[in-house]
PDB file of N, CA and C in Angstrom:
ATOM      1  N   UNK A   1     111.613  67.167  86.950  1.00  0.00           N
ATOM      2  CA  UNK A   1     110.643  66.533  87.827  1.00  0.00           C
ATOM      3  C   UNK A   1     109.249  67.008  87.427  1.00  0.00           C
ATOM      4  N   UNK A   2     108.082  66.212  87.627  1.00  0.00           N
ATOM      5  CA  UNK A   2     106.984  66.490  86.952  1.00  0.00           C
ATOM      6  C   UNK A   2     106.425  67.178  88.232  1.00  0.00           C
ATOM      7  N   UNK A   3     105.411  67.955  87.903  1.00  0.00           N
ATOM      8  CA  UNK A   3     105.032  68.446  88.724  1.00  0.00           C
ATOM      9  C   UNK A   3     103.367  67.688  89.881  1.00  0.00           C
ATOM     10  N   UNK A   4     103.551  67.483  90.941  1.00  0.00           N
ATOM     11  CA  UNK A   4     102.706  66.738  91.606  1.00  0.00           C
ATOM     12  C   UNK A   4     101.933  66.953  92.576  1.00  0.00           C
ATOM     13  N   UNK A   5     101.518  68.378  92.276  1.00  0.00           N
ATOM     14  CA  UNK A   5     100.254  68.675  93.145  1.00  0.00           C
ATOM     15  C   UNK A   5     100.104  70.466  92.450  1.00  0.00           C
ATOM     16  N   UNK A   6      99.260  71.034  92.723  1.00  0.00           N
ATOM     17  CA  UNK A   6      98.924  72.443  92.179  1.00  0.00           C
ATOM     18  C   UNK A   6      98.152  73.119  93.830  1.00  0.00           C
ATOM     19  N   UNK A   7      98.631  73.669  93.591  1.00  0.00           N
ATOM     20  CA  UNK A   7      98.633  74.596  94.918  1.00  0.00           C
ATOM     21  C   UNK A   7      97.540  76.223  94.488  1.00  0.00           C
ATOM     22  N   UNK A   8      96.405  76.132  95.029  1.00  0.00           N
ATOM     23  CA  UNK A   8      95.779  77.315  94.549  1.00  0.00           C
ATOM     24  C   UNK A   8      95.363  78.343  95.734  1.00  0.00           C
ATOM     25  N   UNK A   9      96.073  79.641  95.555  1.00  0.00           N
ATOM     26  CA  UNK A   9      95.729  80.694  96.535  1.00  0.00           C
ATOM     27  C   UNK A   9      96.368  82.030  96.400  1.00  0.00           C
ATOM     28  N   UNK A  10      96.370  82.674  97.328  1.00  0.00           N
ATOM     29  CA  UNK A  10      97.034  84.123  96.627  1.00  0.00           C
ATOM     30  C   UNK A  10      98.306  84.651  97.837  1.00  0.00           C
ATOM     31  N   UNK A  11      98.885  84.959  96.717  1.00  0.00           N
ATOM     32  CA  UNK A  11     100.258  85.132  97.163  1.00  0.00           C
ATOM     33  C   UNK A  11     100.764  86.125  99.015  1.00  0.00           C
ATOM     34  N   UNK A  12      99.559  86.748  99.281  1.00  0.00           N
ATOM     35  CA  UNK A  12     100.222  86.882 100.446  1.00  0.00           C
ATOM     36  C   UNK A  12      99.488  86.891 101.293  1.00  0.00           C
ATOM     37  N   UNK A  13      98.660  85.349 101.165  1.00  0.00           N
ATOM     38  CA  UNK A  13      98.084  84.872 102.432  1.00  0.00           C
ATOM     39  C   UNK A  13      99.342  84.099 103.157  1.00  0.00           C
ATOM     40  N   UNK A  14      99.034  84.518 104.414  1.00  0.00           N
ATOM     41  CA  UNK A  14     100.162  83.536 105.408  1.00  0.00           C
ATOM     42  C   UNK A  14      99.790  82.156 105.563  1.00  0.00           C
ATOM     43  N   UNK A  15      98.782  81.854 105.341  1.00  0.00           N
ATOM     44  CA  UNK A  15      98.389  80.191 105.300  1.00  0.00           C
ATOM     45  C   UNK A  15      99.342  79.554 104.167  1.00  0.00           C
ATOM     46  N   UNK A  16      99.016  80.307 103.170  1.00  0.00           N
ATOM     47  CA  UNK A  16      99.551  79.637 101.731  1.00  0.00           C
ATOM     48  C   UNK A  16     101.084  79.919 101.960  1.00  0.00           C
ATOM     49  N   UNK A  17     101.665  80.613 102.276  1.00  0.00           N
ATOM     50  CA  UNK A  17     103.101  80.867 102.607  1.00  0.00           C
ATOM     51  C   UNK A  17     103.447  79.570 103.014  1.00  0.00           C
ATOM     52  N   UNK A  18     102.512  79.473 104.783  1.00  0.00           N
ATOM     53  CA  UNK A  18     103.340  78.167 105.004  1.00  0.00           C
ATOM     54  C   UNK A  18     103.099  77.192 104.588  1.00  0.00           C
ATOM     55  N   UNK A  19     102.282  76.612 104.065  1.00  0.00           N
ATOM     56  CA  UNK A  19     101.715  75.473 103.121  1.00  0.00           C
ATOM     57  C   UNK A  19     102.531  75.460 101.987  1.00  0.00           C
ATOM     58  N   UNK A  20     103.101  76.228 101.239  1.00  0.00           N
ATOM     59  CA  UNK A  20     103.832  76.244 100.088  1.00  0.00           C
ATOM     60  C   UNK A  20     105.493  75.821 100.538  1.00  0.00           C
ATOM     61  N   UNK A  21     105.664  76.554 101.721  1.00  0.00           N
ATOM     62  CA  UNK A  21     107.207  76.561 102.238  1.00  0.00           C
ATOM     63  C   UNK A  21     107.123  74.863 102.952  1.00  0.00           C
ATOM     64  N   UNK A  22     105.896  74.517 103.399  1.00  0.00           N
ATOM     65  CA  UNK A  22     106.328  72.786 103.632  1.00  0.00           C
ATOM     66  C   UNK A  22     106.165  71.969 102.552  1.00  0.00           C
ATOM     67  N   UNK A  23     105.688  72.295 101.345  1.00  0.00           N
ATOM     68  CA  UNK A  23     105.666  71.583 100.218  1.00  0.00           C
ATOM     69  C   UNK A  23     107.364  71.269  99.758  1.00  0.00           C
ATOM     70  N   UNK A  24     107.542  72.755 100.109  1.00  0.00           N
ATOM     71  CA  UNK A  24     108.931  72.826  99.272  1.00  0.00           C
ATOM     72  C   UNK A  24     110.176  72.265 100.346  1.00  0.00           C
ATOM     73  N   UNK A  25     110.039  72.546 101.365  1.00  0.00           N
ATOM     74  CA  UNK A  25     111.072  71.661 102.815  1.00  0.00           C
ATOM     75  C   UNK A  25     110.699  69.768 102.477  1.00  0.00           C
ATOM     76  N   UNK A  26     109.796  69.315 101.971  1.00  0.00           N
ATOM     77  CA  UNK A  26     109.505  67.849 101.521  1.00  0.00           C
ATOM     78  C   UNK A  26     110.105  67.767 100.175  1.00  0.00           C
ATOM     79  N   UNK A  27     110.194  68.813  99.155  1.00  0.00           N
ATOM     80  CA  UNK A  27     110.707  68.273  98.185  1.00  0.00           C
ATOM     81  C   UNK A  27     109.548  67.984  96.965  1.00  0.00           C
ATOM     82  N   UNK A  28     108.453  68.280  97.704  1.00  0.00           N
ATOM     83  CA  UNK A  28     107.244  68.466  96.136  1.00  0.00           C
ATOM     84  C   UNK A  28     107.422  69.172  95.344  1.00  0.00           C
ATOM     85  N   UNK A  29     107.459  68.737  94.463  1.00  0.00           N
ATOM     86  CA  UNK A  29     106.973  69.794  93.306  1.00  0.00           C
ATOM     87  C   UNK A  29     105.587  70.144  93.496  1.00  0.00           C
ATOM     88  N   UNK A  30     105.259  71.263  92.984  1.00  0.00           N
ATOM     89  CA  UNK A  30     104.062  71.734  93.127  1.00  0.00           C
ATOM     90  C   UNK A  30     104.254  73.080  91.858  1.00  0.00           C
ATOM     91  N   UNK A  31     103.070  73.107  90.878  1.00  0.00           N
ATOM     92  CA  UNK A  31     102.471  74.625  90.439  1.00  0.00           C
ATOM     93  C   UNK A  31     101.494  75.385  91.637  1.00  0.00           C
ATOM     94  N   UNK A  32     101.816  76.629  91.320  1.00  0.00           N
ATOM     95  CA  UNK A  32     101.335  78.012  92.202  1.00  0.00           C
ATOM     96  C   UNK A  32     100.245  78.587  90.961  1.00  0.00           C
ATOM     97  N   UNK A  33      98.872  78.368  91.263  1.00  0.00           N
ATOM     98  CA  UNK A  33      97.840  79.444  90.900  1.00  0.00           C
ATOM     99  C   UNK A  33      97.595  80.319  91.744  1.00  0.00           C
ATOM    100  N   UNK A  34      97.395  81.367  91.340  1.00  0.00           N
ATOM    101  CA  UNK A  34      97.083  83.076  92.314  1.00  0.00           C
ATOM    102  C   UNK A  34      95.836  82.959  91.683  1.00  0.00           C
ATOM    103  N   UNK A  35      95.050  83.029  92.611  1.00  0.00           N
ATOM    104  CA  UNK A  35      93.588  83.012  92.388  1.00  0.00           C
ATOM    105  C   UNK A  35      93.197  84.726  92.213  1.00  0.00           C
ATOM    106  N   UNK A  36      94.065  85.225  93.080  1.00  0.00           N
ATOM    107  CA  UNK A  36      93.677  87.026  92.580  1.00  0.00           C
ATOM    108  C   UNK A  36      94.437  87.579  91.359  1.00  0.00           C
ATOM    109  N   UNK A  37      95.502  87.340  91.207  1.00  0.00           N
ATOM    110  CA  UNK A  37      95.833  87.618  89.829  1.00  0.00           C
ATOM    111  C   UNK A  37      95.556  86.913  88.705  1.00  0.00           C
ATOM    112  N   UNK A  38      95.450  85.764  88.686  1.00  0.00           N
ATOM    113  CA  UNK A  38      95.140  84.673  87.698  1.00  0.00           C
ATOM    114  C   UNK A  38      92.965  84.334  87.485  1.00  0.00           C
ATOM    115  N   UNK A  39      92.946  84.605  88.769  1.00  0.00           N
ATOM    116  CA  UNK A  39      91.592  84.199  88.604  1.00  0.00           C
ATOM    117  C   UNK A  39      90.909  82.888  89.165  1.00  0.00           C
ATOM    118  N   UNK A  40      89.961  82.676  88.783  1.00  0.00           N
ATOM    119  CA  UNK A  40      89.513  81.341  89.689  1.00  0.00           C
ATOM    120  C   UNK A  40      88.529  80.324  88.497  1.00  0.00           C
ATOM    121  N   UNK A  41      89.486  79.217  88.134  1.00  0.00           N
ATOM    122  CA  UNK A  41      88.975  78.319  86.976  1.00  0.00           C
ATOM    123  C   UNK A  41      87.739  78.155  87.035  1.00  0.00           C
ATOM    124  N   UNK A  42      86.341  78.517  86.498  1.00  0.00           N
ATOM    125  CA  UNK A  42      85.295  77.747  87.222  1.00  0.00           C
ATOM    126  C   UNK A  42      85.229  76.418  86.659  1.00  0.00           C
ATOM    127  N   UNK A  43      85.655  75.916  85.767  1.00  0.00           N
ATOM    128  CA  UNK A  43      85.979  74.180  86.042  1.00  0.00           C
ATOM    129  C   UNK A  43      86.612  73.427  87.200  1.00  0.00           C
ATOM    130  N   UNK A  44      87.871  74.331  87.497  1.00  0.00           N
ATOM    131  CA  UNK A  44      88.100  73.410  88.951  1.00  0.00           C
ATOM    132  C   UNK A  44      87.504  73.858  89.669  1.00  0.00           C
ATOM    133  N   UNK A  45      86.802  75.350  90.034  1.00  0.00           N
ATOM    134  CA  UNK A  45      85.856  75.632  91.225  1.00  0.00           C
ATOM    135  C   UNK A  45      84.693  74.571  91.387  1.00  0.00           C
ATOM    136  N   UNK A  46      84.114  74.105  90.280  1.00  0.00           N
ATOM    137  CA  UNK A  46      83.231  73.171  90.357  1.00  0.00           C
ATOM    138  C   UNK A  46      83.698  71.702  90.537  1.00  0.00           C
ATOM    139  N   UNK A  47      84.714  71.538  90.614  1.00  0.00           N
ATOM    140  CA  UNK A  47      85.547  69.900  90.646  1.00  0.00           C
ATOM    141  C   UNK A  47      85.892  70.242  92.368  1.00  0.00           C
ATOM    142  N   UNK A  48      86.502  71.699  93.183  1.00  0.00           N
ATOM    143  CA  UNK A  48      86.372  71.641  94.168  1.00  0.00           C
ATOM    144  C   UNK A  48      84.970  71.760  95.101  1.00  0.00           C
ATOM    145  N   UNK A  49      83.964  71.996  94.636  1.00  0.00           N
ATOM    146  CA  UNK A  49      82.383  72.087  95.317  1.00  0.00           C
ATOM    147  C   UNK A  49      82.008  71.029  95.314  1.00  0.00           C
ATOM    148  N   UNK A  50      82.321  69.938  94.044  1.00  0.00           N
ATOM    149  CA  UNK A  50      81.486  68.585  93.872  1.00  0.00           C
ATOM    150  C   UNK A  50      82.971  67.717  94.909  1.00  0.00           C
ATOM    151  N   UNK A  51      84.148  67.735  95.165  1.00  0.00           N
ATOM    152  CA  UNK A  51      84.874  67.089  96.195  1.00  0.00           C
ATOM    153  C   UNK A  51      84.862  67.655  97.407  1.00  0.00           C
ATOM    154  N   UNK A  52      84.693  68.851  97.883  1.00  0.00           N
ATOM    155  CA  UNK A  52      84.598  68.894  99.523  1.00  0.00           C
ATOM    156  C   UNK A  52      83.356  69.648 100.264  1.00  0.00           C
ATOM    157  N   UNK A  53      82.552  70.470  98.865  1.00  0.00           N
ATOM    158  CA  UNK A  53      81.338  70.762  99.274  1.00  0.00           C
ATOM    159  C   UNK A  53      81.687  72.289  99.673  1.00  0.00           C
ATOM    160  N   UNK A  54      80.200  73.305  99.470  1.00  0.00           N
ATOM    161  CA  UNK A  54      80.509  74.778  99.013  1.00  0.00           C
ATOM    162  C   UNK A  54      81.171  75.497 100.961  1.00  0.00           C
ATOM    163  N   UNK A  55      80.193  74.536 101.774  1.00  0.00           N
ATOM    164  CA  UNK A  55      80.085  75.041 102.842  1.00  0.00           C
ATOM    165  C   UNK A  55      81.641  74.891 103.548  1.00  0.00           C
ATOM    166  N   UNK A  56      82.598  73.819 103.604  1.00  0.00           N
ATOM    167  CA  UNK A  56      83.958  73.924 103.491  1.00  0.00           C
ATOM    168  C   UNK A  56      84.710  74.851 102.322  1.00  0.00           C
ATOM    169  N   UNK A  57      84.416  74.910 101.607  1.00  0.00           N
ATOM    170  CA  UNK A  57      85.211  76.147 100.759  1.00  0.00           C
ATOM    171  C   UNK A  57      85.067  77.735 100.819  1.00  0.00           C
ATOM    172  N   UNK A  58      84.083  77.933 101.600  1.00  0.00           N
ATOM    173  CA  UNK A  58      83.636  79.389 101.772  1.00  0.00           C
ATOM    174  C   UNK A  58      84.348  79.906 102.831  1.00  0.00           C
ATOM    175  N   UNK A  59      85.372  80.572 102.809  1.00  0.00           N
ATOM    176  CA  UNK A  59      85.754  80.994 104.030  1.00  0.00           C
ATOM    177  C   UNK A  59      85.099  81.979 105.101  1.00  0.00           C
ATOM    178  N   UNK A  60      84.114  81.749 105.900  1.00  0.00           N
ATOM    179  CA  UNK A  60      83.293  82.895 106.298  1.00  0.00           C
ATOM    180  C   UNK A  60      84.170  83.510 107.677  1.00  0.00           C
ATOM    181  N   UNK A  61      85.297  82.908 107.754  1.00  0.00           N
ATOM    182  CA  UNK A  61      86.127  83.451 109.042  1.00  0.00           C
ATOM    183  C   UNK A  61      87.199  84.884 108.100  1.00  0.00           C
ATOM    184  N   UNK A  62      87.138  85.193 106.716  1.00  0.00           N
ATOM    185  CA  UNK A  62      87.804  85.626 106.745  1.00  0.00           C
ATOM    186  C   UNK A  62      87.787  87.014 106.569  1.00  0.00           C
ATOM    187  N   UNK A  63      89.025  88.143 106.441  1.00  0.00           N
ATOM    188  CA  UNK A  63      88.493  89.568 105.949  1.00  0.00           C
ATOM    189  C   UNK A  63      87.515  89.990 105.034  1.00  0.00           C
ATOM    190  N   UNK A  64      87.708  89.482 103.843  1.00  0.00           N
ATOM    191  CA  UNK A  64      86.940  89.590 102.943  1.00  0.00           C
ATOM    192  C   UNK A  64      85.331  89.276 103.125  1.00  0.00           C
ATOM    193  N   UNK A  65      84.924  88.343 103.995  1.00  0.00           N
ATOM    194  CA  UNK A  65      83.342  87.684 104.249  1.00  0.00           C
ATOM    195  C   UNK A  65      83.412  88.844 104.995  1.00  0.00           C
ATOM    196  N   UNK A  66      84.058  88.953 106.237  1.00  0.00           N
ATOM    197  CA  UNK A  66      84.091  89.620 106.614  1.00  0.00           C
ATOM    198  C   UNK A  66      83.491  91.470 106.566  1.00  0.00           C
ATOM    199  N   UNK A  67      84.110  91.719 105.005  1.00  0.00           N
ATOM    200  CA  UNK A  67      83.636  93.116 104.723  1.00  0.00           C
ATOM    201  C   UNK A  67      82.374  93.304 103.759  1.00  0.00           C
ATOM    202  N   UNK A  68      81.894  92.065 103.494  1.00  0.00           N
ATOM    203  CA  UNK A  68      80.423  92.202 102.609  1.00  0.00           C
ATOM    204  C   UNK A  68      79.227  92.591 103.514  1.00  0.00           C
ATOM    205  N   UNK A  69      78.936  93.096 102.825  1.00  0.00           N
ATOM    206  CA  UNK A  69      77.260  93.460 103.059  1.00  0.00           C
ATOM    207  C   UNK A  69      76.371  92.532 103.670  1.00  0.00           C
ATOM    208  N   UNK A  70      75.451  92.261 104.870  1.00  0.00           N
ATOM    209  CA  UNK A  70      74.650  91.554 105.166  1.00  0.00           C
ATOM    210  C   UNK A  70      73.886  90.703 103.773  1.00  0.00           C
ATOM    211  N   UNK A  71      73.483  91.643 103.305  1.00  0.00           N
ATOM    212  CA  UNK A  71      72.237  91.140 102.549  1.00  0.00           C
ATOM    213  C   UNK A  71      73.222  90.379 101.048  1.00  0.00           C
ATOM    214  N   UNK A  72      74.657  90.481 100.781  1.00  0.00           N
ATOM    215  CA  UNK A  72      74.952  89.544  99.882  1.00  0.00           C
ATOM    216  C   UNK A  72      75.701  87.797 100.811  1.00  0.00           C
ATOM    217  N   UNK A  73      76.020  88.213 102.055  1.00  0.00           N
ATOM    218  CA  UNK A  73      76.142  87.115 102.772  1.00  0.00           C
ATOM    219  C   UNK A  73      74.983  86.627 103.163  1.00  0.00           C
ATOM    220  N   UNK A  74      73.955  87.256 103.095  1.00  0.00           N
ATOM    221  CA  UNK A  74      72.525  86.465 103.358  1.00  0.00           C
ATOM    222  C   UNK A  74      71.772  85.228 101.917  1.00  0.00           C
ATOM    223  N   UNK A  75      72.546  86.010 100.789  1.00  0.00           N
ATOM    224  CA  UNK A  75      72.139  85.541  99.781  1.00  0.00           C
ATOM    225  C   UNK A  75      72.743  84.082  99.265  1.00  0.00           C
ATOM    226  N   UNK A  76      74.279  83.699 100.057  1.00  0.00           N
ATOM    227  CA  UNK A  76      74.849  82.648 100.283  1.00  0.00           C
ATOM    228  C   UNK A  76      73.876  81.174 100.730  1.00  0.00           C
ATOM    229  N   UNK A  77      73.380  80.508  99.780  1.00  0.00           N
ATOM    230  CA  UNK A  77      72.091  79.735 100.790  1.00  0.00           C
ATOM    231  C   UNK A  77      72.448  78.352 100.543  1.00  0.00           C
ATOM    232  N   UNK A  78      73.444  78.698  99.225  1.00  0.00           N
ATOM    233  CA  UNK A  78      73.401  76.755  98.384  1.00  0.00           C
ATOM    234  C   UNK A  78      74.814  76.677  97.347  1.00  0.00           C
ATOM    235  N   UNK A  79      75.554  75.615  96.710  1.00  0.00           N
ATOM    236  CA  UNK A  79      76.361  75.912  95.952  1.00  0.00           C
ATOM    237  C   UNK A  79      76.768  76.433  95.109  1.00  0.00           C
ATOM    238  N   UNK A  80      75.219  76.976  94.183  1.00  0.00           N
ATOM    239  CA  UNK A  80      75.213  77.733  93.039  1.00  0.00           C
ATOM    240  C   UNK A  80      75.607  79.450  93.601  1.00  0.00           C
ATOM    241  N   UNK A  81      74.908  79.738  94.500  1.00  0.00           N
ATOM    242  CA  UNK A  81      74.989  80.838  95.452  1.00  0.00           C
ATOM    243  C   UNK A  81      76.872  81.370  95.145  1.00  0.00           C
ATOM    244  N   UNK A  82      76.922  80.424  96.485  1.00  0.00           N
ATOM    245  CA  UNK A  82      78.030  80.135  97.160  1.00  0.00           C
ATOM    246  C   UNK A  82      79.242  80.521  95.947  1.00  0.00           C
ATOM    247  N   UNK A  83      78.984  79.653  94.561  1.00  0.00           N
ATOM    248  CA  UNK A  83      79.761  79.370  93.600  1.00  0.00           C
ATOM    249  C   UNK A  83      79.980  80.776  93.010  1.00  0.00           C
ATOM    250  N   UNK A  84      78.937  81.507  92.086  1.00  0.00           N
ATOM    251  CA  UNK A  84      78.873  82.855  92.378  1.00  0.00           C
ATOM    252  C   UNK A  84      79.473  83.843  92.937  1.00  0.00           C
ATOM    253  N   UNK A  85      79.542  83.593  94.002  1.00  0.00           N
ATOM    254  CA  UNK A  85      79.664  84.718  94.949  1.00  0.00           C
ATOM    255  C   UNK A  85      81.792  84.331  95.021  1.00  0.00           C
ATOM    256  N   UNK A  86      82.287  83.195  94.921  1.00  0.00           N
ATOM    257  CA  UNK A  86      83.751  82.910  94.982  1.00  0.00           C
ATOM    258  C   UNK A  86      84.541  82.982  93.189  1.00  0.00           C
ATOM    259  N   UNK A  87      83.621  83.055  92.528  1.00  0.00           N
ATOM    260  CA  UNK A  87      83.957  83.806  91.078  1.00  0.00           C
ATOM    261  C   UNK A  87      84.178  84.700  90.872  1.00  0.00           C
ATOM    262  N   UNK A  88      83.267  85.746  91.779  1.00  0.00           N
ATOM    263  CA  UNK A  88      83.476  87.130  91.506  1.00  0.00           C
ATOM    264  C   UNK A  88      84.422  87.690  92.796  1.00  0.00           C
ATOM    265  N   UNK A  89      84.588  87.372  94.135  1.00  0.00           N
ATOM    266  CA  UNK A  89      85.154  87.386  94.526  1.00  0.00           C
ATOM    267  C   UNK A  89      86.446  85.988  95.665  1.00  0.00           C
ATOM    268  N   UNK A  90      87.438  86.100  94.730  1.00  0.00           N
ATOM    269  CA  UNK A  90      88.238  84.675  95.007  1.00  0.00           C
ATOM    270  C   UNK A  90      88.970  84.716  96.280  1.00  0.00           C
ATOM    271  N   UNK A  91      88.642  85.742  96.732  1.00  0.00           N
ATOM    272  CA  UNK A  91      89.120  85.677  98.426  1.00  0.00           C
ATOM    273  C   UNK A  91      88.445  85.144  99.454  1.00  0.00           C
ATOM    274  N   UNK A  92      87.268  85.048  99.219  1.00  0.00           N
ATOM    275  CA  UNK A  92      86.312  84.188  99.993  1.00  0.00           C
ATOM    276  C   UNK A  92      86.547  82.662  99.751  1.00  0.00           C
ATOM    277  N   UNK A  93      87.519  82.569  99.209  1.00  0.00           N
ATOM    278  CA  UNK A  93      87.812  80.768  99.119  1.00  0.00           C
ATOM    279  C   UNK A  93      88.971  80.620 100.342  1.00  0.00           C
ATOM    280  N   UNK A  94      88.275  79.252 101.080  1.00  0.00           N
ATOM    281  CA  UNK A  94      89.136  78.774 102.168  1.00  0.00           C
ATOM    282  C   UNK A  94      90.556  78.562 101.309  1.00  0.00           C
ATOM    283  N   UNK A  95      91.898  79.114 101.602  1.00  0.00           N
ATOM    284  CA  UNK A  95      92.683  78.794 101.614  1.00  0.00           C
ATOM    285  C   UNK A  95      93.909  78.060 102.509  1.00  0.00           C
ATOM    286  N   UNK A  96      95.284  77.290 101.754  1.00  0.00           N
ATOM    287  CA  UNK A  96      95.137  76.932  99.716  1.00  0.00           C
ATOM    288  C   UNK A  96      93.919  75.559  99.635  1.00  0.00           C
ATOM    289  N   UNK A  97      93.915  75.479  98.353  1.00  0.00           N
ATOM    290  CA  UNK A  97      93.233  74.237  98.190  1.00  0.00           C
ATOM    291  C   UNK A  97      94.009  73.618  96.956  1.00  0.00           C
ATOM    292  N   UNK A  98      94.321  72.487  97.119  1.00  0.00           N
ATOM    293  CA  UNK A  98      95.292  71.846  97.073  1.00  0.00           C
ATOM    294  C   UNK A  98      94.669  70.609  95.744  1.00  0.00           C
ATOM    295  N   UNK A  99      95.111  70.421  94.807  1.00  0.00           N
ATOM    296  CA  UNK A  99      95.213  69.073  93.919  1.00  0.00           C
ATOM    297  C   UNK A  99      96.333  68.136  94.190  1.00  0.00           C
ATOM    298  N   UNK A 100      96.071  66.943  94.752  1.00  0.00           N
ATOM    299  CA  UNK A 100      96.807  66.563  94.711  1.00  0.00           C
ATOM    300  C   UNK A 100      97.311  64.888  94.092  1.00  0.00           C
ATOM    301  N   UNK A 101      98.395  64.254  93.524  1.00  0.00           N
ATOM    302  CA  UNK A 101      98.883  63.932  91.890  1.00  0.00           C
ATOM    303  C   UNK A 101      97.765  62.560  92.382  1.00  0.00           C
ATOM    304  N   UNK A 102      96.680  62.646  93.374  1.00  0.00           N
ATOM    305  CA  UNK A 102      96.366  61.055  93.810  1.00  0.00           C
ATOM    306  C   UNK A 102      94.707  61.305  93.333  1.00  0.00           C
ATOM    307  N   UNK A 103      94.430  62.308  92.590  1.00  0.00           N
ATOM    308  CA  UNK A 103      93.265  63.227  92.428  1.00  0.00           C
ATOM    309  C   UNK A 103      92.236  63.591  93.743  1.00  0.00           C
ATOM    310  N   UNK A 104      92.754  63.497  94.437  1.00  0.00           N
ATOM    311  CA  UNK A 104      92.412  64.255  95.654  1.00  0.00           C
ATOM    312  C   UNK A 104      92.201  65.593  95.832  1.00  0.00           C
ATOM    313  N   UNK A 105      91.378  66.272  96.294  1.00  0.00           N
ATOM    314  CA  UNK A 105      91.448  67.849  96.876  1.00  0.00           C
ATOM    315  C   UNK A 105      91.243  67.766  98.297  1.00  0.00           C
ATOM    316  N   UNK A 106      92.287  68.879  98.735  1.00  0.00           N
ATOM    317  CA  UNK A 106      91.983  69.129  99.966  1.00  0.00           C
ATOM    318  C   UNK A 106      91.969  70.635 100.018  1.00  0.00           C
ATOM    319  N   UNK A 107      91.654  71.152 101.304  1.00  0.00           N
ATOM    320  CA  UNK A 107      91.402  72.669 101.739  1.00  0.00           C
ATOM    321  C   UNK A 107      91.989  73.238 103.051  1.00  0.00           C
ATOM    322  N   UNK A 108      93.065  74.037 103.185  1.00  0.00           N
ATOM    323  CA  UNK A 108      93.241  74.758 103.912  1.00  0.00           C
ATOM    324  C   UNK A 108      94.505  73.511 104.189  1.00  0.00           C
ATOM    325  N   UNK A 109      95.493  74.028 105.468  1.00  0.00           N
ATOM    326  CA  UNK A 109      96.537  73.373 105.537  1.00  0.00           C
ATOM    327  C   UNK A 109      96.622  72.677 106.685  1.00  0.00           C
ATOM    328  N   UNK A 110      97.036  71.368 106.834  1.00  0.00           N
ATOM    329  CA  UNK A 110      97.075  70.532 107.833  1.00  0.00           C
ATOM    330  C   UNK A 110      98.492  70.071 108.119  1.00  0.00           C
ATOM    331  N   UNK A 111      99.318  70.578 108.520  1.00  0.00           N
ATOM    332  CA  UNK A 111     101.131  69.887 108.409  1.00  0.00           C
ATOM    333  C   UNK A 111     100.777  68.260 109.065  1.00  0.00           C
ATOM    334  N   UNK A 112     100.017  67.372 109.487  1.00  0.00           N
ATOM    335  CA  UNK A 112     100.297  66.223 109.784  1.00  0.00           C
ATOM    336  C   UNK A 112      99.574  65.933 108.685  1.00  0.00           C
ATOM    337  N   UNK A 113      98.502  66.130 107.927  1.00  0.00           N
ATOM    338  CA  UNK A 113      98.162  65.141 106.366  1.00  0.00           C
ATOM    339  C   UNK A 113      99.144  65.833 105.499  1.00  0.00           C
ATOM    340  N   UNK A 114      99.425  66.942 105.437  1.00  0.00           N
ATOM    341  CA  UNK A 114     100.696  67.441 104.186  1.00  0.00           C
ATOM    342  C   UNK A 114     101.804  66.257 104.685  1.00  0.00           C
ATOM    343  N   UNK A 115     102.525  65.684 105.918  1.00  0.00           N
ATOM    344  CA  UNK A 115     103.473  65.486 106.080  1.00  0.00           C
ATOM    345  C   UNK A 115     103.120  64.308 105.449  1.00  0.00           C
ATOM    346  N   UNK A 116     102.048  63.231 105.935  1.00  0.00           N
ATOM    347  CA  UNK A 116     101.862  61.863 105.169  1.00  0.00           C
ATOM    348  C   UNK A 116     101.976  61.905 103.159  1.00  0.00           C
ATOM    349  N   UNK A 117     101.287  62.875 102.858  1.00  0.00           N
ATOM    350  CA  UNK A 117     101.092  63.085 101.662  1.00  0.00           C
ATOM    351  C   UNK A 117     102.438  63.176 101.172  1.00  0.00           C
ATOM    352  N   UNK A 118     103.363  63.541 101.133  1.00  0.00           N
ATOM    353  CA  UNK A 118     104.523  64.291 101.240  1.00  0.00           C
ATOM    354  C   UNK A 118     105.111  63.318 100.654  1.00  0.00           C
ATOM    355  N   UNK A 119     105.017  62.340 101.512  1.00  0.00           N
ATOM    356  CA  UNK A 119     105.786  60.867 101.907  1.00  0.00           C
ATOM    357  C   UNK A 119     106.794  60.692 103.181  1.00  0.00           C
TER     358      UNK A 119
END
């Protein structure tokens, strides 16, 4: 079976757990990128900024935003910023974010659009 969507996030976020475990209860195929072990493409980082925009991809709810410094979360102002700042550190990306075989991206997990998508 070919594979029909790519799944990007790191292995022990609980979002991506369950997002991966309903991929696989539907029967998708899907590839797994680990954005912390593997890294973070900046070709698709920039294919995901120019489809959903920096300010949806930045996770500022999470630990990681969370533990930076005022003055480098202050420095967050625009996509180039933004872009930067999720290169060097890939935990600040909303997770998973999702390719999917319709060239679509999406971000973070929704079980009623995963379920349509699904089929």
């Amino acid at each position: 079976m070919a594979v029909t969507a790519v799944v990007y996030g790191i292995v022990n976020c609980d979002t991506v757990r369950r997002a991966r475990a309903r991929l696989a209860e539907h029967g998708v195929d899907f590839a797994f990128h680990d954005l912390r072990r593997a890294g973070v493409p900046p070709a698709r980082l920039d294919a995901w900024l120019a489809a959903v925009g920096w300010e949806r991809l930045l996770n500022r709810q999470g630990t990681t935003w969370r533990k930076l410094d005022d003055a480098t979360k202050a420095a967050v102002t625009d996509a180039a910023s933004a872009r930067a700042l999720m290169l060097a550190q890939p935990s600040v990306i909303r997770r998973p974010v999702v390719e999917w075989p319709d060239g679509t991206t999406t971000v973070g997990f929704d079980a009623g659009d995963w379920a349509r998508r699904a089929g």
